[in-house]
ModelCIF file with pLDDT and N, C-alpha, C, O atoms, coordinates in Angstrom:
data_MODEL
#
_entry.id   MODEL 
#
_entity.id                         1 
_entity.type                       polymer 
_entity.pdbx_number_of_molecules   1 
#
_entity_poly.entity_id                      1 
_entity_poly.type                           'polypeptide(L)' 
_entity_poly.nstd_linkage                   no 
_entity_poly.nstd_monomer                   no 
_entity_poly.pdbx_seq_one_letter_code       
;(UNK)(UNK)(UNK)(UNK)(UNK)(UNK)(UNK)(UNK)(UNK)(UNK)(UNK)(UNK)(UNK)(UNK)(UNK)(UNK)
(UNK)(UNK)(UNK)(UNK)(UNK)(UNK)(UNK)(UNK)(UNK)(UNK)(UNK)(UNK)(UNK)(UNK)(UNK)(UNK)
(UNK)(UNK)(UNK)(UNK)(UNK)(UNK)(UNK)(UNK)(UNK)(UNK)(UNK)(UNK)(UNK)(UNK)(UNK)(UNK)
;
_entity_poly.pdbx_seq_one_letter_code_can   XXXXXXXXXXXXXXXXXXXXXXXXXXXXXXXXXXXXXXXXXXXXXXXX 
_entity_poly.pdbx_strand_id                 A 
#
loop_
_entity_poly_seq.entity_id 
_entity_poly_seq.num 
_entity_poly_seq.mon_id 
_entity_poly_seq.hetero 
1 1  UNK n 
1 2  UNK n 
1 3  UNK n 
1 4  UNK n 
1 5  UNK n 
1 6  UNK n 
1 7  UNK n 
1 8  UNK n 
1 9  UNK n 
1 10 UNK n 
1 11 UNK n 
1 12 UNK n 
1 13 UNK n 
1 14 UNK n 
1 15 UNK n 
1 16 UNK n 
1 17 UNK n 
1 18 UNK n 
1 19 UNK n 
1 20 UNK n 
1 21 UNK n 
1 22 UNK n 
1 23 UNK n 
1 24 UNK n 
1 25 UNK n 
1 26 UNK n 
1 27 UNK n 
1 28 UNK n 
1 29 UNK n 
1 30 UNK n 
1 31 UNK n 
1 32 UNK n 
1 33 UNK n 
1 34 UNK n 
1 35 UNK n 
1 36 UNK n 
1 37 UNK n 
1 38 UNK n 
1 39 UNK n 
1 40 UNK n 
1 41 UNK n 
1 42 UNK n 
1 43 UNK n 
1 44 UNK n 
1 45 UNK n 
1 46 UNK n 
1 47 UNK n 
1 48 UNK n 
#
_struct_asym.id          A 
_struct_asym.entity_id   1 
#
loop_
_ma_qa_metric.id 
_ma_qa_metric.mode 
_ma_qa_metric.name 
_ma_qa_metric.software_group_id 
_ma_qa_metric.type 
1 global pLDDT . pLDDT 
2 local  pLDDT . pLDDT 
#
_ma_qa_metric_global.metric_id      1 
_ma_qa_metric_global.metric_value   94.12 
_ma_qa_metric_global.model_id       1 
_ma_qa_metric_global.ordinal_id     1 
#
loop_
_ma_qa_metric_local.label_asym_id 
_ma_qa_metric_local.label_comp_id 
_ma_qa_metric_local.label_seq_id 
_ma_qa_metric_local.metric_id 
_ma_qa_metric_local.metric_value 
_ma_qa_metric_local.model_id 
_ma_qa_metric_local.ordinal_id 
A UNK 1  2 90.00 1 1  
A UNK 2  2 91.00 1 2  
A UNK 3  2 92.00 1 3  
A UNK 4  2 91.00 1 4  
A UNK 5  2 91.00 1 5  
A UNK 6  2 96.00 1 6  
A UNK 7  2 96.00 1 7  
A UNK 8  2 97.00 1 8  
A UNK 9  2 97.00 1 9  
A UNK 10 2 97.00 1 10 
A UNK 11 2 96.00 1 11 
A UNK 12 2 96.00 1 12 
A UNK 13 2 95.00 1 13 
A UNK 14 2 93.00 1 14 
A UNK 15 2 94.00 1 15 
A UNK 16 2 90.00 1 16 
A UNK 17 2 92.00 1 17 
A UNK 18 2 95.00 1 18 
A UNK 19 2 95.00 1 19 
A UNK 20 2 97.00 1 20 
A UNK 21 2 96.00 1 21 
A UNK 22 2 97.00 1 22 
A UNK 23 2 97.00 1 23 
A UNK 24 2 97.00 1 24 
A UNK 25 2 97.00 1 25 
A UNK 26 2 96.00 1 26 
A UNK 27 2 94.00 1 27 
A UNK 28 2 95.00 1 28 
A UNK 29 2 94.00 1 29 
A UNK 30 2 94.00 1 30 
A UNK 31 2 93.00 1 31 
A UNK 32 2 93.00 1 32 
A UNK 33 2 93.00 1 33 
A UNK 34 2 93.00 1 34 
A UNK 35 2 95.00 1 35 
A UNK 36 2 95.00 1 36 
A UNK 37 2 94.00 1 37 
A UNK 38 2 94.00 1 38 
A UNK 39 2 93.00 1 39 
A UNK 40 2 92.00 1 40 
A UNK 41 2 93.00 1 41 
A UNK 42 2 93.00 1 42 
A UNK 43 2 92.00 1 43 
A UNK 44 2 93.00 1 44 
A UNK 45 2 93.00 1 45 
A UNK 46 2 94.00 1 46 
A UNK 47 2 94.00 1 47 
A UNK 48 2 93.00 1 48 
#
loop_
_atom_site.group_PDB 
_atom_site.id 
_atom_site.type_symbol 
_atom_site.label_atom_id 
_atom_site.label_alt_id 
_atom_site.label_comp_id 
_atom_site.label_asym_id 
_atom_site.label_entity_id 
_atom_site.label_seq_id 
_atom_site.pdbx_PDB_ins_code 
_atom_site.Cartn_x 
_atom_site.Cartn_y 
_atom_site.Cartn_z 
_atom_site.occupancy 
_atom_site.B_iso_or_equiv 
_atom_site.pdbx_formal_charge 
_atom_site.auth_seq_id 
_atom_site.auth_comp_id 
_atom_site.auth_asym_id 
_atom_site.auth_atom_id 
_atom_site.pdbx_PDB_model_num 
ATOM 1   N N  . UNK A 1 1  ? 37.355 -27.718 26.726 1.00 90.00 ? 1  UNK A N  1 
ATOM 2   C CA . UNK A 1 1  ? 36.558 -27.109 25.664 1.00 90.00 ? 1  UNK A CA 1 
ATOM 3   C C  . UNK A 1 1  ? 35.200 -26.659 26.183 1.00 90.00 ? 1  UNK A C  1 
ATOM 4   O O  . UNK A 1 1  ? 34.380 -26.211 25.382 1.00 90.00 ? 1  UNK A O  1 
ATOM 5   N N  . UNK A 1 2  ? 34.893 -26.760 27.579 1.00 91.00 ? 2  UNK A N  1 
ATOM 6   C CA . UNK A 1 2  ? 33.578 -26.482 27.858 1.00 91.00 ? 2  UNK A CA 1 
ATOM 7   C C  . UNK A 1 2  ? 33.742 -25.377 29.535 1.00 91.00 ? 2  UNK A C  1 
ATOM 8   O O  . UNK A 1 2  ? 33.070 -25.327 30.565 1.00 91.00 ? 2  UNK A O  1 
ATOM 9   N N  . UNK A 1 3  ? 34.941 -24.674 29.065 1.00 92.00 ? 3  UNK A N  1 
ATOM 10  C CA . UNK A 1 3  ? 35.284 -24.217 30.186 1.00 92.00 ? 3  UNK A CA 1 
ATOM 11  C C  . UNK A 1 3  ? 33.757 -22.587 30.657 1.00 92.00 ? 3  UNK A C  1 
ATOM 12  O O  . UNK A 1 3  ? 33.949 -21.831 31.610 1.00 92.00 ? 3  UNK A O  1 
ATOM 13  N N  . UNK A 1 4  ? 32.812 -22.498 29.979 1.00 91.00 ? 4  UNK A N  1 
ATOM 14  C CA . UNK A 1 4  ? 31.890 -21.657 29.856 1.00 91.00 ? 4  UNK A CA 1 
ATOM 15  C C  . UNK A 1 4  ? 30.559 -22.182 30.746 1.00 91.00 ? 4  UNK A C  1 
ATOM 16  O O  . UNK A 1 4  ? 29.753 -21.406 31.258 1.00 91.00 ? 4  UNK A O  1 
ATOM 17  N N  . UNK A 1 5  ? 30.510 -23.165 30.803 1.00 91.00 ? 5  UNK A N  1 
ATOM 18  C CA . UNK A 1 5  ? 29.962 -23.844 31.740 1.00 91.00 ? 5  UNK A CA 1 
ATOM 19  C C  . UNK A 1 5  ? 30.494 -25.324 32.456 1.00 91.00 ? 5  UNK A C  1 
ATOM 20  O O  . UNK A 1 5  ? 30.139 -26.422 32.027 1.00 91.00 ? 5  UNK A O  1 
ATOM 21  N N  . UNK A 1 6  ? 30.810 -25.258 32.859 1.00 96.00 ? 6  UNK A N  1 
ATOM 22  C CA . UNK A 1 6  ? 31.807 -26.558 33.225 1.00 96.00 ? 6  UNK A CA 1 
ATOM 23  C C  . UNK A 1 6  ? 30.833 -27.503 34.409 1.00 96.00 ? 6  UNK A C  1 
ATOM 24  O O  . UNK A 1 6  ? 30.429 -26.990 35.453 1.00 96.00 ? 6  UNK A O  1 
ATOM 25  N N  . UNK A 1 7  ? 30.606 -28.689 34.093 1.00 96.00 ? 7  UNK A N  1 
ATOM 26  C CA . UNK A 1 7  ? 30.036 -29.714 35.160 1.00 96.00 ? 7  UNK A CA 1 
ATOM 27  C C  . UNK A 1 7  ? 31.308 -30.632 35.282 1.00 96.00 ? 7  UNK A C  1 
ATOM 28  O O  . UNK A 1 7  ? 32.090 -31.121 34.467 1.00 96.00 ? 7  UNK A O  1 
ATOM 29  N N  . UNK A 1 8  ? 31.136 -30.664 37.103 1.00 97.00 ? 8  UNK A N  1 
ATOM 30  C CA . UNK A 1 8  ? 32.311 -31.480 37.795 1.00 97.00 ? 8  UNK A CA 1 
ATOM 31  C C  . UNK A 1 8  ? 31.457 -32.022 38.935 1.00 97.00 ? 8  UNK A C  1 
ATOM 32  O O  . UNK A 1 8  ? 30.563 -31.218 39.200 1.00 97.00 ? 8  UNK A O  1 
ATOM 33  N N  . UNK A 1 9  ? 31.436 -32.825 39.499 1.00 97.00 ? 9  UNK A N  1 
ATOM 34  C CA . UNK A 1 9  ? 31.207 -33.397 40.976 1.00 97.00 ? 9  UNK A CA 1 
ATOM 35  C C  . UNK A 1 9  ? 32.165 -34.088 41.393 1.00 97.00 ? 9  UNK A C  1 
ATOM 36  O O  . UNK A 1 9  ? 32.781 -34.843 40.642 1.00 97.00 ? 9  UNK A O  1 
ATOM 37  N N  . UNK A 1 10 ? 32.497 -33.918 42.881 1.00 97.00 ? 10 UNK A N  1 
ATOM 38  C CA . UNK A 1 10 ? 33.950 -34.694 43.150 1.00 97.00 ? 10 UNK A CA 1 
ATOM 39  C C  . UNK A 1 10 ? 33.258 -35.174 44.893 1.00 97.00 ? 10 UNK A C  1 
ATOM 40  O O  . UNK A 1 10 ? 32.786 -34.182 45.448 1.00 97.00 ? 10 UNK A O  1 
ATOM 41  N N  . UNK A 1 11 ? 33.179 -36.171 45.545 1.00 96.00 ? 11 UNK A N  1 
ATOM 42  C CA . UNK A 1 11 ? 33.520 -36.843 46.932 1.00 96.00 ? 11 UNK A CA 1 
ATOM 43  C C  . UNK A 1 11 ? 34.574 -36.706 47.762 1.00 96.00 ? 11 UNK A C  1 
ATOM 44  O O  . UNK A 1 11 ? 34.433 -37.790 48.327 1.00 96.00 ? 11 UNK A O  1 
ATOM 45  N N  . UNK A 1 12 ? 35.520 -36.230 48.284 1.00 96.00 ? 12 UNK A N  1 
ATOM 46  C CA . UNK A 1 12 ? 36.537 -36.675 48.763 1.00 96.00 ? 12 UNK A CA 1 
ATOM 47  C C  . UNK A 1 12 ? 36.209 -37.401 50.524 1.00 96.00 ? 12 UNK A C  1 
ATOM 48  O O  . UNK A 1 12 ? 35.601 -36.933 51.487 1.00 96.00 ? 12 UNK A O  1 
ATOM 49  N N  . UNK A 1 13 ? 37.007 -38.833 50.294 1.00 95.00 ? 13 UNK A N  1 
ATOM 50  C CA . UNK A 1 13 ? 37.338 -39.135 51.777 1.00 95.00 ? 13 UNK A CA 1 
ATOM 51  C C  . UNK A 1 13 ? 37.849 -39.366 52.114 1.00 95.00 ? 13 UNK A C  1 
ATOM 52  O O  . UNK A 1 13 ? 38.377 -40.395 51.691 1.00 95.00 ? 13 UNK A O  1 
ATOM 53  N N  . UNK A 1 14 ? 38.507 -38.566 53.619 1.00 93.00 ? 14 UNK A N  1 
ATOM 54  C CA . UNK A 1 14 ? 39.879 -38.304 54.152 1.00 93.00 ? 14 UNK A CA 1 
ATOM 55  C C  . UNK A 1 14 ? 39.920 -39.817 54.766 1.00 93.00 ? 14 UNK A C  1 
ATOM 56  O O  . UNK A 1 14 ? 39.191 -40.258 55.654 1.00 93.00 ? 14 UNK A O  1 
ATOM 57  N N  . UNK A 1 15 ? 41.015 -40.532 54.028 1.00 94.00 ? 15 UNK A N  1 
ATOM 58  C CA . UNK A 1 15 ? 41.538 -41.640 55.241 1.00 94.00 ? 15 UNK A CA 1 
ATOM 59  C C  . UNK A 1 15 ? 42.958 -41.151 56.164 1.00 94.00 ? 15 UNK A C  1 
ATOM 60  O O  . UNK A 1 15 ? 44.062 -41.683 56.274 1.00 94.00 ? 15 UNK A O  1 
ATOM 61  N N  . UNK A 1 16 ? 42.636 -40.452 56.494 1.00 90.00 ? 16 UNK A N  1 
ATOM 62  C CA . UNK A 1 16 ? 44.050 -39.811 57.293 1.00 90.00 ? 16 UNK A CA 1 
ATOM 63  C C  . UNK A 1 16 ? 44.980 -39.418 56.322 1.00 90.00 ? 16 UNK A C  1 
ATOM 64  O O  . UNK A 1 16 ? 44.648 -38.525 55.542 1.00 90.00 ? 16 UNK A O  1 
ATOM 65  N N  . UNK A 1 17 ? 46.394 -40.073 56.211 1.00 92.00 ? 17 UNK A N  1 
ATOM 66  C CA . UNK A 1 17 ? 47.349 -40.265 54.757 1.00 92.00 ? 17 UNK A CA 1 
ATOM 67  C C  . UNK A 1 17 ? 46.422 -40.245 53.405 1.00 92.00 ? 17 UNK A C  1 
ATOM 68  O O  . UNK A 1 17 ? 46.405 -39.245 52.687 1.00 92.00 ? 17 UNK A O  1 
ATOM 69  N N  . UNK A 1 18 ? 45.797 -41.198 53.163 1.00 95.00 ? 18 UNK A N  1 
ATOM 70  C CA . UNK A 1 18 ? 45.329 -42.031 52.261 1.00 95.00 ? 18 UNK A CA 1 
ATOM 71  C C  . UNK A 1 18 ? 43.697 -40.579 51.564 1.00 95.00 ? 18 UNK A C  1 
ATOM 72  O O  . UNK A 1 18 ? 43.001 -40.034 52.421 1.00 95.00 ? 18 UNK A O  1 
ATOM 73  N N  . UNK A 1 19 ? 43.498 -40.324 50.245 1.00 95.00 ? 19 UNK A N  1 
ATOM 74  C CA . UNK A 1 19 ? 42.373 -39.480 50.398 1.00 95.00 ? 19 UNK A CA 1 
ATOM 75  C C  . UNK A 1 19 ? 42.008 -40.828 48.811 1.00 95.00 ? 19 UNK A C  1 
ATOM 76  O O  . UNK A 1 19 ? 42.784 -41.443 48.080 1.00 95.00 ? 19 UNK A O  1 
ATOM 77  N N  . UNK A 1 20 ? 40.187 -40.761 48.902 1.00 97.00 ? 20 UNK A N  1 
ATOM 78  C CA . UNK A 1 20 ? 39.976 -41.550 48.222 1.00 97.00 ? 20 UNK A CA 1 
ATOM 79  C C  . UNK A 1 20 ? 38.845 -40.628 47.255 1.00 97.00 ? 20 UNK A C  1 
ATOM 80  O O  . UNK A 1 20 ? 37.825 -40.519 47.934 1.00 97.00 ? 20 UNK A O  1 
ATOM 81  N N  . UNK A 1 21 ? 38.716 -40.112 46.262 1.00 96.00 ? 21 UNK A N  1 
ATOM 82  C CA . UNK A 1 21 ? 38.197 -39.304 45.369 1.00 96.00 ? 21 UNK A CA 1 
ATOM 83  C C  . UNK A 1 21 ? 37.188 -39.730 44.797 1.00 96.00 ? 21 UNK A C  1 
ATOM 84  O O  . UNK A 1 21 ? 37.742 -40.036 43.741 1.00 96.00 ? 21 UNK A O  1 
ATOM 85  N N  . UNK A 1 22 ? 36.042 -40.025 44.627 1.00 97.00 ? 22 UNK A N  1 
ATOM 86  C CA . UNK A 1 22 ? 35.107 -39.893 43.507 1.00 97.00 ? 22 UNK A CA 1 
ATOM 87  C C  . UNK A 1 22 ? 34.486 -38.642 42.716 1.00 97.00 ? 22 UNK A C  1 
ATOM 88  O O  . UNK A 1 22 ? 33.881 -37.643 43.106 1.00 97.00 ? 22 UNK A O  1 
ATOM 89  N N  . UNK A 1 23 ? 34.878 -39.098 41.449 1.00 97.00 ? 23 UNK A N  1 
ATOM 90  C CA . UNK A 1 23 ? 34.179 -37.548 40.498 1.00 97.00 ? 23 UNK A CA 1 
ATOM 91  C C  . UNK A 1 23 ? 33.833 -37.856 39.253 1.00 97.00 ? 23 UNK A C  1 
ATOM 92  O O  . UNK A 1 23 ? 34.392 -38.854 38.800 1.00 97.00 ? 23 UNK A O  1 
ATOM 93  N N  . UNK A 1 24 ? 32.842 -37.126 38.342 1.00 97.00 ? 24 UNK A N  1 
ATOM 94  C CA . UNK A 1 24 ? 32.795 -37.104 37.329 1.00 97.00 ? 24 UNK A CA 1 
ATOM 95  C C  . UNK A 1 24 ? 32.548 -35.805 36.858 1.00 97.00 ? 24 UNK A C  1 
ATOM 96  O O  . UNK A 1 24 ? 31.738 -34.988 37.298 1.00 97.00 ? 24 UNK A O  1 
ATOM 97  N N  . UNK A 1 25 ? 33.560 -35.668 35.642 1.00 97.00 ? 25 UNK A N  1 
ATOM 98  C CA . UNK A 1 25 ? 33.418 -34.604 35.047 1.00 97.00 ? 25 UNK A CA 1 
ATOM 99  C C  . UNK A 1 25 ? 33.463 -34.085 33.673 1.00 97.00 ? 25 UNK A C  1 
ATOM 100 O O  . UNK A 1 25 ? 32.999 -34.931 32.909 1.00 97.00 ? 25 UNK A O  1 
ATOM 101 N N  . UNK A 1 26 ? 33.829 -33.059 33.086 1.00 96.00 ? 26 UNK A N  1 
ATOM 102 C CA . UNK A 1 26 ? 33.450 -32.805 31.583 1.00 96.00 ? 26 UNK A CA 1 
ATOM 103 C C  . UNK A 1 26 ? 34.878 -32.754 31.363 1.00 96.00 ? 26 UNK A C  1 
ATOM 104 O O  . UNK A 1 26 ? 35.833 -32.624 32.127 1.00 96.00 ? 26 UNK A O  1 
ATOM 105 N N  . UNK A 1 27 ? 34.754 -32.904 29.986 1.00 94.00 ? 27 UNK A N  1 
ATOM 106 C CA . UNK A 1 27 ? 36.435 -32.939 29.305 1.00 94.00 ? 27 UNK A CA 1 
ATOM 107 C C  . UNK A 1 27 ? 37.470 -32.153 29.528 1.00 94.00 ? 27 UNK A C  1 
ATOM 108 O O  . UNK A 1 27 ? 37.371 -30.928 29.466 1.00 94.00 ? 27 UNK A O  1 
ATOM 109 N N  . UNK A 1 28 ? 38.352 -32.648 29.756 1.00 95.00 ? 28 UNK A N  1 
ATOM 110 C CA . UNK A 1 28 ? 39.438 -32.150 30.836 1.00 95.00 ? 28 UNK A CA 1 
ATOM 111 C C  . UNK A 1 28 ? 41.263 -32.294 30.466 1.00 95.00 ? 28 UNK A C  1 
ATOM 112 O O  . UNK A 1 28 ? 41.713 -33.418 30.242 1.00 95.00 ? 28 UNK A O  1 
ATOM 113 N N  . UNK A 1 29 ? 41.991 -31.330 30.444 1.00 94.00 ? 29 UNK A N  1 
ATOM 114 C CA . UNK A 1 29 ? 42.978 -31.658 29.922 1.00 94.00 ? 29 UNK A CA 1 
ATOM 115 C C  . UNK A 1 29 ? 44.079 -31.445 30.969 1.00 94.00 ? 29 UNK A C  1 
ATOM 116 O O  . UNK A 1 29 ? 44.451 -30.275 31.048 1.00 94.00 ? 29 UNK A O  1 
ATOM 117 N N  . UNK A 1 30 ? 44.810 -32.502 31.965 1.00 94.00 ? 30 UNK A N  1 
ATOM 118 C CA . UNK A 1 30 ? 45.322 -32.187 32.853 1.00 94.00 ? 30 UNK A CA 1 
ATOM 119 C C  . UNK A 1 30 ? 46.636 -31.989 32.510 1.00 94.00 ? 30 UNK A C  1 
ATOM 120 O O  . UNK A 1 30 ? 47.018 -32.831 31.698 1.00 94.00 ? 30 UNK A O  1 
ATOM 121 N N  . UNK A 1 31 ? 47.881 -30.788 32.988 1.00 93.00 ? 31 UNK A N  1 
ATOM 122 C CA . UNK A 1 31 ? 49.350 -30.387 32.181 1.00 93.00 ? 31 UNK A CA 1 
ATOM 123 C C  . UNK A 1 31 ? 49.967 -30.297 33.906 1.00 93.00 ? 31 UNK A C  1 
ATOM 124 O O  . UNK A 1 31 ? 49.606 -29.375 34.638 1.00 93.00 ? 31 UNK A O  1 
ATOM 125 N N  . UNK A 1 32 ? 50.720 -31.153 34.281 1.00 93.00 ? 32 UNK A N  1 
ATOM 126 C CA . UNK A 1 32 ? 51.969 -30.763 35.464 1.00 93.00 ? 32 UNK A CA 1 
ATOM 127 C C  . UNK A 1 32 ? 52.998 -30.606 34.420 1.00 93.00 ? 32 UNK A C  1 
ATOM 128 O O  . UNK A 1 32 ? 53.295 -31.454 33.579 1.00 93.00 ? 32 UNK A O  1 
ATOM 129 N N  . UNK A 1 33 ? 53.756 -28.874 34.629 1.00 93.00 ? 33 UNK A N  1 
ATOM 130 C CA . UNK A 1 33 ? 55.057 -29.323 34.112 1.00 93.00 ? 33 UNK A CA 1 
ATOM 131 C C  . UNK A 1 33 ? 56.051 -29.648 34.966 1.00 93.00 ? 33 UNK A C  1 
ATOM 132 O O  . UNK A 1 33 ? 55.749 -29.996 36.107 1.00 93.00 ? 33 UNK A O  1 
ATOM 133 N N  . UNK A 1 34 ? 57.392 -29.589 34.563 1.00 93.00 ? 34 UNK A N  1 
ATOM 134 C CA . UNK A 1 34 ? 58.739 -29.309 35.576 1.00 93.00 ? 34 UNK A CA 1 
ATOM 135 C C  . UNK A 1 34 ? 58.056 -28.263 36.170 1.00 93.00 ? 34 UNK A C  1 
ATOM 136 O O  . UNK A 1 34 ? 57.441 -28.641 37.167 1.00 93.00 ? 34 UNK A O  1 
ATOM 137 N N  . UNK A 1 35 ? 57.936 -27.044 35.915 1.00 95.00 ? 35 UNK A N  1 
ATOM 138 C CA . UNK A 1 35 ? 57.904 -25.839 36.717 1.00 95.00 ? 35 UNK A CA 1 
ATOM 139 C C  . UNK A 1 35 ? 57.074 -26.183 37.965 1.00 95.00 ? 35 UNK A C  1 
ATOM 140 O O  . UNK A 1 35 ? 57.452 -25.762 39.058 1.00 95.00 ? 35 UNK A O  1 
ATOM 141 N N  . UNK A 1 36 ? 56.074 -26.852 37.865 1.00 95.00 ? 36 UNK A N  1 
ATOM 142 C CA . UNK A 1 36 ? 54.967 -26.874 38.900 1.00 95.00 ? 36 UNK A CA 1 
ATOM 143 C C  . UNK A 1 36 ? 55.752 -27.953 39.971 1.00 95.00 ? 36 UNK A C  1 
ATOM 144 O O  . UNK A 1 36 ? 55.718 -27.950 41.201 1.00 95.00 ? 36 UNK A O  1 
ATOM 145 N N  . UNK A 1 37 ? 56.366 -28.741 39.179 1.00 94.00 ? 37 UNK A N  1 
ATOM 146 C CA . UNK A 1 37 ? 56.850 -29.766 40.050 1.00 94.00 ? 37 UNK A CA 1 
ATOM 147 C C  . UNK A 1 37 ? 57.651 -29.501 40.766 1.00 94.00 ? 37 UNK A C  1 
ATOM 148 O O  . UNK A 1 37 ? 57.654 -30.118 41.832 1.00 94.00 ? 37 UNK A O  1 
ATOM 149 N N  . UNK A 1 38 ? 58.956 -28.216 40.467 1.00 94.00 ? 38 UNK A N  1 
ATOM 150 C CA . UNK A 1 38 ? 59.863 -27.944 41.400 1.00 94.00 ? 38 UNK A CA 1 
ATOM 151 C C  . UNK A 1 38 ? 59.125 -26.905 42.518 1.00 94.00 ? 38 UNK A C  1 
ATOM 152 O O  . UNK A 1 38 ? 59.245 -26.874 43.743 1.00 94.00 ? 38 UNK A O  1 
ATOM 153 N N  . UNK A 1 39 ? 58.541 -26.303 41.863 1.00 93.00 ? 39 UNK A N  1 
ATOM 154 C CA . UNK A 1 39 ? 57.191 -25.544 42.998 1.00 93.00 ? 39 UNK A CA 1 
ATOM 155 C C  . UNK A 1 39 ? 56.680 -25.867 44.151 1.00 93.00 ? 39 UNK A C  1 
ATOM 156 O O  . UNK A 1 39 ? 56.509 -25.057 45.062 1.00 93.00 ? 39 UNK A O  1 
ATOM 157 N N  . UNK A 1 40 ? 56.417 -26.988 44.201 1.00 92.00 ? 40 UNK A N  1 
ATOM 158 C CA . UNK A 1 40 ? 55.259 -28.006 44.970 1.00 92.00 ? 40 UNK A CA 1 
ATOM 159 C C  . UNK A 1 40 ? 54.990 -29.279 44.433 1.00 92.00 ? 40 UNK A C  1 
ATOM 160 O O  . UNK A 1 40 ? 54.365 -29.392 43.378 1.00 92.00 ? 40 UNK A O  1 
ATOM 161 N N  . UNK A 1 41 ? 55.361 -30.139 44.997 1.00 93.00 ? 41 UNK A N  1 
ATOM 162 C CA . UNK A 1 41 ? 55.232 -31.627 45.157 1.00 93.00 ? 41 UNK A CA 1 
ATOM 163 C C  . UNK A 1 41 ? 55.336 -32.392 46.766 1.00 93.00 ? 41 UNK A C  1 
ATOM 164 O O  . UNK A 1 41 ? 56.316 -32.670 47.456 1.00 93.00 ? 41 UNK A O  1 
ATOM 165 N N  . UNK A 1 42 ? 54.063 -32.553 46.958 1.00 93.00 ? 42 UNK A N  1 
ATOM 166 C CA . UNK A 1 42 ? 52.963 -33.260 47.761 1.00 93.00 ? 42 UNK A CA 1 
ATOM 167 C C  . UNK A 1 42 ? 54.021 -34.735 47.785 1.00 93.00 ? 42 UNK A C  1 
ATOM 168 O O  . UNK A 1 42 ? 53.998 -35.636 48.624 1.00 93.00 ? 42 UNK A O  1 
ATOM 169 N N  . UNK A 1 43 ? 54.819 -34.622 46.704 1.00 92.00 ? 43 UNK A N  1 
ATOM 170 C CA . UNK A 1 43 ? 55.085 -36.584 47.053 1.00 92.00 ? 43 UNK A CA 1 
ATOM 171 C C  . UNK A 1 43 ? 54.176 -37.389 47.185 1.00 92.00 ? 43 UNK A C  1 
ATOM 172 O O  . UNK A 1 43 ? 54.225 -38.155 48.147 1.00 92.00 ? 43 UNK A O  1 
ATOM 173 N N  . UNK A 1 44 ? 53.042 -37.458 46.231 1.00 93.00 ? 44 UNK A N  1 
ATOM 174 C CA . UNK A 1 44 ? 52.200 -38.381 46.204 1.00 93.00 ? 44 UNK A CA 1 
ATOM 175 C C  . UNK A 1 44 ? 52.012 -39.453 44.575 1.00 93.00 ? 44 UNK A C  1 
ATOM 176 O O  . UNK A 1 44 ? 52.132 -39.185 43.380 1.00 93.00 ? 44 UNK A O  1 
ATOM 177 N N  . UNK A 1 45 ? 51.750 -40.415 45.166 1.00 93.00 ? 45 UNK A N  1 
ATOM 178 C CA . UNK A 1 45 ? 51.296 -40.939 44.029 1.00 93.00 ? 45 UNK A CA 1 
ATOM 179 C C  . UNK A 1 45 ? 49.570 -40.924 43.513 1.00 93.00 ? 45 UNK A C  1 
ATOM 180 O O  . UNK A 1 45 ? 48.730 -40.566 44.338 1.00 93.00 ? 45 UNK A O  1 
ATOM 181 N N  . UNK A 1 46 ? 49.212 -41.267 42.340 1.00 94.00 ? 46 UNK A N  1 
ATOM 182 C CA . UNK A 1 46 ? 47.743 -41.147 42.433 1.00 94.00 ? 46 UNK A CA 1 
ATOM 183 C C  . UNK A 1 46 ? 47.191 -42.484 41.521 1.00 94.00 ? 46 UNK A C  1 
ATOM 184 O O  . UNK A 1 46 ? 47.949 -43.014 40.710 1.00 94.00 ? 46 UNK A O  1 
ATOM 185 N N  . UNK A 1 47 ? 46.264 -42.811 41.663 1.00 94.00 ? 47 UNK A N  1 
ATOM 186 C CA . UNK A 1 47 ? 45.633 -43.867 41.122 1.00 94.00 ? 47 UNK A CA 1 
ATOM 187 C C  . UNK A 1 47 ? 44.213 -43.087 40.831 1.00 94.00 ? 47 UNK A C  1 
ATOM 188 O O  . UNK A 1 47 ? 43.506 -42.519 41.662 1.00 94.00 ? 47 UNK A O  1 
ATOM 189 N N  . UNK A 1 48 ? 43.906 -43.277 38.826 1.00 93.00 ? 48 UNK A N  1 
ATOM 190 C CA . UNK A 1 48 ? 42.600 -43.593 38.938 1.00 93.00 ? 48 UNK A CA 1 
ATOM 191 C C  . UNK A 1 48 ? 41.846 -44.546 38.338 1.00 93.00 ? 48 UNK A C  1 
ATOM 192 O O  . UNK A 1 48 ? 40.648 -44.645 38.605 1.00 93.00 ? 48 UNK A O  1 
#
């Protein structure tokens, strides 16, 4: 809803395999469908 100005900050640090993320950001509505998934999948899991 605030896609007109949008505040995000994100960290990333590469542990080789392993990437460890810090961010904060404005309201956010994240959608993977099937489609994206048969597309491209990284095979990852995610934790936040």
């Amino acid at each position: 809803e605030r896609t007109a100005d949008y505040r995000g900050h994100q960290r990333v640090l590469a542990l080789g395999d392993v990437t460890v993320w810090p961010a904060t950001f404005d309201h956010l509505v994240f959608h993977r469908t099937p489609r994206l998934v048969r597309q491209s999948d990284p095979e990852v899991l995610h934790l936040s």
